[in-house]
N, C-alpha and C. Protein backbone atom coordinates (compact mmCIF):
# COMPACT_ATOMS: atom_id res chain seq x y z
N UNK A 1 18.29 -24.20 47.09
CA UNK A 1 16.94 -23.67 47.25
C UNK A 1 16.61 -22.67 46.14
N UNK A 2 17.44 -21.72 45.54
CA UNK A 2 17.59 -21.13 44.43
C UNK A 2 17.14 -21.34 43.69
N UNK A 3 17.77 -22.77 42.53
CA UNK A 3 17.46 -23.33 41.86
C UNK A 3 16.16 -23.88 41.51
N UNK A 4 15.43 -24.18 42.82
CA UNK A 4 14.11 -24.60 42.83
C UNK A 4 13.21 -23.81 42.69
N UNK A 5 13.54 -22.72 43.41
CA UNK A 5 12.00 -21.31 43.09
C UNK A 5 12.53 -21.15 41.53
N UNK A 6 13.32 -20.41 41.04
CA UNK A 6 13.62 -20.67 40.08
C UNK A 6 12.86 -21.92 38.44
N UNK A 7 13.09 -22.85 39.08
CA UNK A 7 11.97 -23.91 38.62
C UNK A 7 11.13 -23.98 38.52
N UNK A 8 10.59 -23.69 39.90
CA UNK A 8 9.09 -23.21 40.20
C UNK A 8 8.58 -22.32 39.16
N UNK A 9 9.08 -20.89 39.12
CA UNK A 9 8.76 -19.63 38.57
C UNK A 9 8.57 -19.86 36.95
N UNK A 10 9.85 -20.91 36.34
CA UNK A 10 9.87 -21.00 34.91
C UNK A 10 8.52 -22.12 34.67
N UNK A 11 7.91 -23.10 35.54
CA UNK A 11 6.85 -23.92 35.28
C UNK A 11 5.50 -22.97 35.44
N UNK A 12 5.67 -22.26 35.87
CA UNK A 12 4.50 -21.40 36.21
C UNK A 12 4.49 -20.34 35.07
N UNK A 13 5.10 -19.96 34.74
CA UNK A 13 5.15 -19.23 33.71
C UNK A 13 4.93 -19.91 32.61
N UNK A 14 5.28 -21.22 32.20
CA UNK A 14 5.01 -22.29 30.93
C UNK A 14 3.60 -22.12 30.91
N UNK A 15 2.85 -22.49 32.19
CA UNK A 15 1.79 -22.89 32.43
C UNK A 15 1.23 -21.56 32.36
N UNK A 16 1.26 -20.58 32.50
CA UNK A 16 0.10 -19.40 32.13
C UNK A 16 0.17 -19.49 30.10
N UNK A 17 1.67 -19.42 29.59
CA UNK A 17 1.35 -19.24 28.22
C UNK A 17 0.97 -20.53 27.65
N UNK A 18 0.93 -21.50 28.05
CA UNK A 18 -0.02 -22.18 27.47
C UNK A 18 -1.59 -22.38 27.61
N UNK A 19 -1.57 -22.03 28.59
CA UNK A 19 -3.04 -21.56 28.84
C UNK A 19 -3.54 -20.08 28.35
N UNK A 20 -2.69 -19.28 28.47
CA UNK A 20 -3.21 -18.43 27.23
C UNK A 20 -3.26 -18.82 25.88
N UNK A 21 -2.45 -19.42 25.70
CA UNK A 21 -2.95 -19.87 23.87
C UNK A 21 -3.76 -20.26 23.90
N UNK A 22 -4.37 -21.39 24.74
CA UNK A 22 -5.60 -22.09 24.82
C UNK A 22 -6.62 -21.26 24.56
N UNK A 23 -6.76 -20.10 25.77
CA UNK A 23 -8.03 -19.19 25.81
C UNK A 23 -8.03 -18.93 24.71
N UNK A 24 -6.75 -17.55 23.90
CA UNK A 24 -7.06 -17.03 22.54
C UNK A 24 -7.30 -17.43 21.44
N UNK A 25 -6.86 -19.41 21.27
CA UNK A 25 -7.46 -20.01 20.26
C UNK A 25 -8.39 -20.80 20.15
N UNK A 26 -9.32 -20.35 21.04
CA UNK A 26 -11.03 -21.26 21.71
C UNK A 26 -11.37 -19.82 21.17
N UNK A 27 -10.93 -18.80 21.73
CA UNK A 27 -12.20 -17.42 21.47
C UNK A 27 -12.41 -17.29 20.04
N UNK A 28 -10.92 -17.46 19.13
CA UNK A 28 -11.01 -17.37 18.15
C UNK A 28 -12.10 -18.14 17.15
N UNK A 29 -12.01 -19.62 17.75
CA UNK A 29 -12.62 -20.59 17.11
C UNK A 29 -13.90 -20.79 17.44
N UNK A 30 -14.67 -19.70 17.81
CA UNK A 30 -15.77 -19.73 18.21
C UNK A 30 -16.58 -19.75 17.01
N UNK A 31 -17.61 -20.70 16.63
CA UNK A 31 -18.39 -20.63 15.62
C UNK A 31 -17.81 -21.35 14.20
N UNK A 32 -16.97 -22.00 14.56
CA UNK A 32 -16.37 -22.94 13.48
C UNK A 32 -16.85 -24.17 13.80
N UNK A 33 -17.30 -24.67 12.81
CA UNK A 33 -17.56 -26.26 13.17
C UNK A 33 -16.62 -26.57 12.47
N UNK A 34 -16.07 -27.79 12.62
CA UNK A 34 -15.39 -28.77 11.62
C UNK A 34 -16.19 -29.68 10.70
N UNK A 35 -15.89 -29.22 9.44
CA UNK A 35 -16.47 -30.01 8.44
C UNK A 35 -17.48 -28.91 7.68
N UNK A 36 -17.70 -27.55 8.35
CA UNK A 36 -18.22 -26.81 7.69
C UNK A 36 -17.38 -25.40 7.18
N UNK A 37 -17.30 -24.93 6.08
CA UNK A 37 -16.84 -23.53 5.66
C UNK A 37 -17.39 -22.67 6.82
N UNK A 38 -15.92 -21.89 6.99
CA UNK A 38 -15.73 -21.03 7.59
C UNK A 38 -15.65 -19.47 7.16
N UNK A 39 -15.27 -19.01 7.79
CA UNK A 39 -15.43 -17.35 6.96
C UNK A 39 -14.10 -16.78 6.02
N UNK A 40 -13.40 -17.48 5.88
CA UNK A 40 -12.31 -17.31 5.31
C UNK A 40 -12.24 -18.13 3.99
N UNK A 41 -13.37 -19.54 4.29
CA UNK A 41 -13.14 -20.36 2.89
C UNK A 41 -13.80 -20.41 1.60
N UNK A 42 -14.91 -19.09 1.27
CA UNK A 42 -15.34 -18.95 0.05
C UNK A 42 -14.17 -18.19 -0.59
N UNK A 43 -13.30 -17.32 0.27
CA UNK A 43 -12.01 -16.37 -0.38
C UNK A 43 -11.11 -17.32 -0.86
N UNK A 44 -10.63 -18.39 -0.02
CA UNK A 44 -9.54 -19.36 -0.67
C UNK A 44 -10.16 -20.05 -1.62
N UNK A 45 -11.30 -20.89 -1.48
CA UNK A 45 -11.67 -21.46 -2.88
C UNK A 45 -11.82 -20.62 -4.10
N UNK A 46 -12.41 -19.69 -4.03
CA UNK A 46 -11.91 -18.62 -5.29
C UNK A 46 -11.03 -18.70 -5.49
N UNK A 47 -10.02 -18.30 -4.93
CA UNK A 47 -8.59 -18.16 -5.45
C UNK A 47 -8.25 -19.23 -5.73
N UNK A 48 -8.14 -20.37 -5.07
CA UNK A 48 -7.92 -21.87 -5.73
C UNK A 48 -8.74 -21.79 -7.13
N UNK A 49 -9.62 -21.83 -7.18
CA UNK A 49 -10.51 -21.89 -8.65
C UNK A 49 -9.97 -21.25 -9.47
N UNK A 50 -9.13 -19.84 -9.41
CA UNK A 50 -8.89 -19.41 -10.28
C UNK A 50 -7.60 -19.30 -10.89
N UNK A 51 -6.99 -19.83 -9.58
CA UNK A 51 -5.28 -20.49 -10.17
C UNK A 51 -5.56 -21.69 -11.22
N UNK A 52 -6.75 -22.55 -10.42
CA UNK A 52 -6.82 -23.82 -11.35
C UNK A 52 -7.04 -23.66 -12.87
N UNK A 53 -8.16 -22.76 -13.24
CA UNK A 53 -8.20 -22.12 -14.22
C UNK A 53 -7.32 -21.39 -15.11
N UNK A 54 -6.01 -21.21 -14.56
CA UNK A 54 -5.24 -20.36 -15.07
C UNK A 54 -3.76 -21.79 -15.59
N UNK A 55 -4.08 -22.68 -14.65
CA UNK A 55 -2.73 -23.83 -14.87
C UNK A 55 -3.52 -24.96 -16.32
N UNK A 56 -5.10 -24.39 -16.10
CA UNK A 56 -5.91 -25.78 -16.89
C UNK A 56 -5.91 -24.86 -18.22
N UNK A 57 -5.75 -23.38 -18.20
CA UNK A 57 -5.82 -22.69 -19.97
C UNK A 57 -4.57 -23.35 -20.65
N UNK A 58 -3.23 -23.18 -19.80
CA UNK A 58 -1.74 -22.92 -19.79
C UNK A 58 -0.96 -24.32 -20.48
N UNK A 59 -2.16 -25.72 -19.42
CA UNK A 59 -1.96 -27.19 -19.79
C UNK A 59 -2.68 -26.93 -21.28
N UNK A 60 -3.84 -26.67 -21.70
CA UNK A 60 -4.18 -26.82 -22.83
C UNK A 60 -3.92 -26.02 -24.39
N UNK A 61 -2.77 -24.40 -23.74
CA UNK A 61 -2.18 -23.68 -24.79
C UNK A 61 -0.78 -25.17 -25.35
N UNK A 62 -0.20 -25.47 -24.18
CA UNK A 62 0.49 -26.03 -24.48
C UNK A 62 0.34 -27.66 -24.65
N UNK A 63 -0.40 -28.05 -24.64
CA UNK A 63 -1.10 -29.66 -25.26
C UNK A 63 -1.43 -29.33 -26.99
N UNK A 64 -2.35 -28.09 -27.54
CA UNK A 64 -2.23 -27.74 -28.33
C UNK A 64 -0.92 -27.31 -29.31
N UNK A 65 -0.16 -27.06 -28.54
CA UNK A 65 1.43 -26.39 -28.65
C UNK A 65 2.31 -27.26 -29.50
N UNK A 66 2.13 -28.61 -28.61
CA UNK A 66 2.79 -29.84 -28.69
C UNK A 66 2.13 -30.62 -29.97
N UNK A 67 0.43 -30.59 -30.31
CA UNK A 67 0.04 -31.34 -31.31
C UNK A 67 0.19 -30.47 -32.08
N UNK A 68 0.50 -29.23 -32.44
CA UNK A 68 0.90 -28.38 -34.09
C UNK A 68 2.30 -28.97 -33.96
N UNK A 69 2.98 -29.01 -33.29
CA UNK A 69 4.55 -28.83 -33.61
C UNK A 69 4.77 -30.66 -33.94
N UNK A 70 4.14 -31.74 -33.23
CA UNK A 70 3.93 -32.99 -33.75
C UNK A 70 3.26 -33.52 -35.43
N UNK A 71 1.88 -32.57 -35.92
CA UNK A 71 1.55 -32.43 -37.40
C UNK A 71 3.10 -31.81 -38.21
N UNK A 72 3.38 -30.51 -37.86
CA UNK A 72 4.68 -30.26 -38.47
C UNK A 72 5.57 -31.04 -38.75
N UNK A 73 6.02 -31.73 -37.98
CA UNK A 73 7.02 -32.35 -37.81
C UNK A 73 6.83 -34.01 -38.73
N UNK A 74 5.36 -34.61 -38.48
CA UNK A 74 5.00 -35.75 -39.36
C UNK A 74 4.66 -34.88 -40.87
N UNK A 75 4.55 -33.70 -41.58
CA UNK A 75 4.73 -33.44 -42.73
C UNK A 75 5.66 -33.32 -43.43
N UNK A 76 6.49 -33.26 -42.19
CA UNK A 76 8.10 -33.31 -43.47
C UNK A 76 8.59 -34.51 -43.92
């Protein structure tokens, strides 16, 4: 009989924290649509934009890098 309240007690308890996550991540998500920017995603696309910008200078120091050291190399 132990064993069973026991059981009982640990399903009941599952069942409140998942139902609390539920509540706190509905309240959270209040006002998000899917498929539209949210309040967090003009900050990440900046920052995406400006990493991109920083890998697209870096590709083209070194594309440049590669065609001086290729002329060099066909002058000798």
């Amino acid at each position: 009989m132990g064993k069973v309240v026991v059981a009982g007690v640990f399903v009941v308890i599952v069942v409140v924290v998942i139902a609390g996550a539920y509540l706190i991540s509905r309240r959270q998500s209040r006002g998000v649509v899917p498929g539209e920017p949210d309040r967090v995603s003009e900050d990440v696309v900046a920052k995406l934009m400006t990493e991109l910008r920083k890998w697209q200078a870096e590709a083209e120091h070194w594309k440049s890098t590669a065609e001086r050291l290729q002329r060099e190399i066909d002058n000798r």
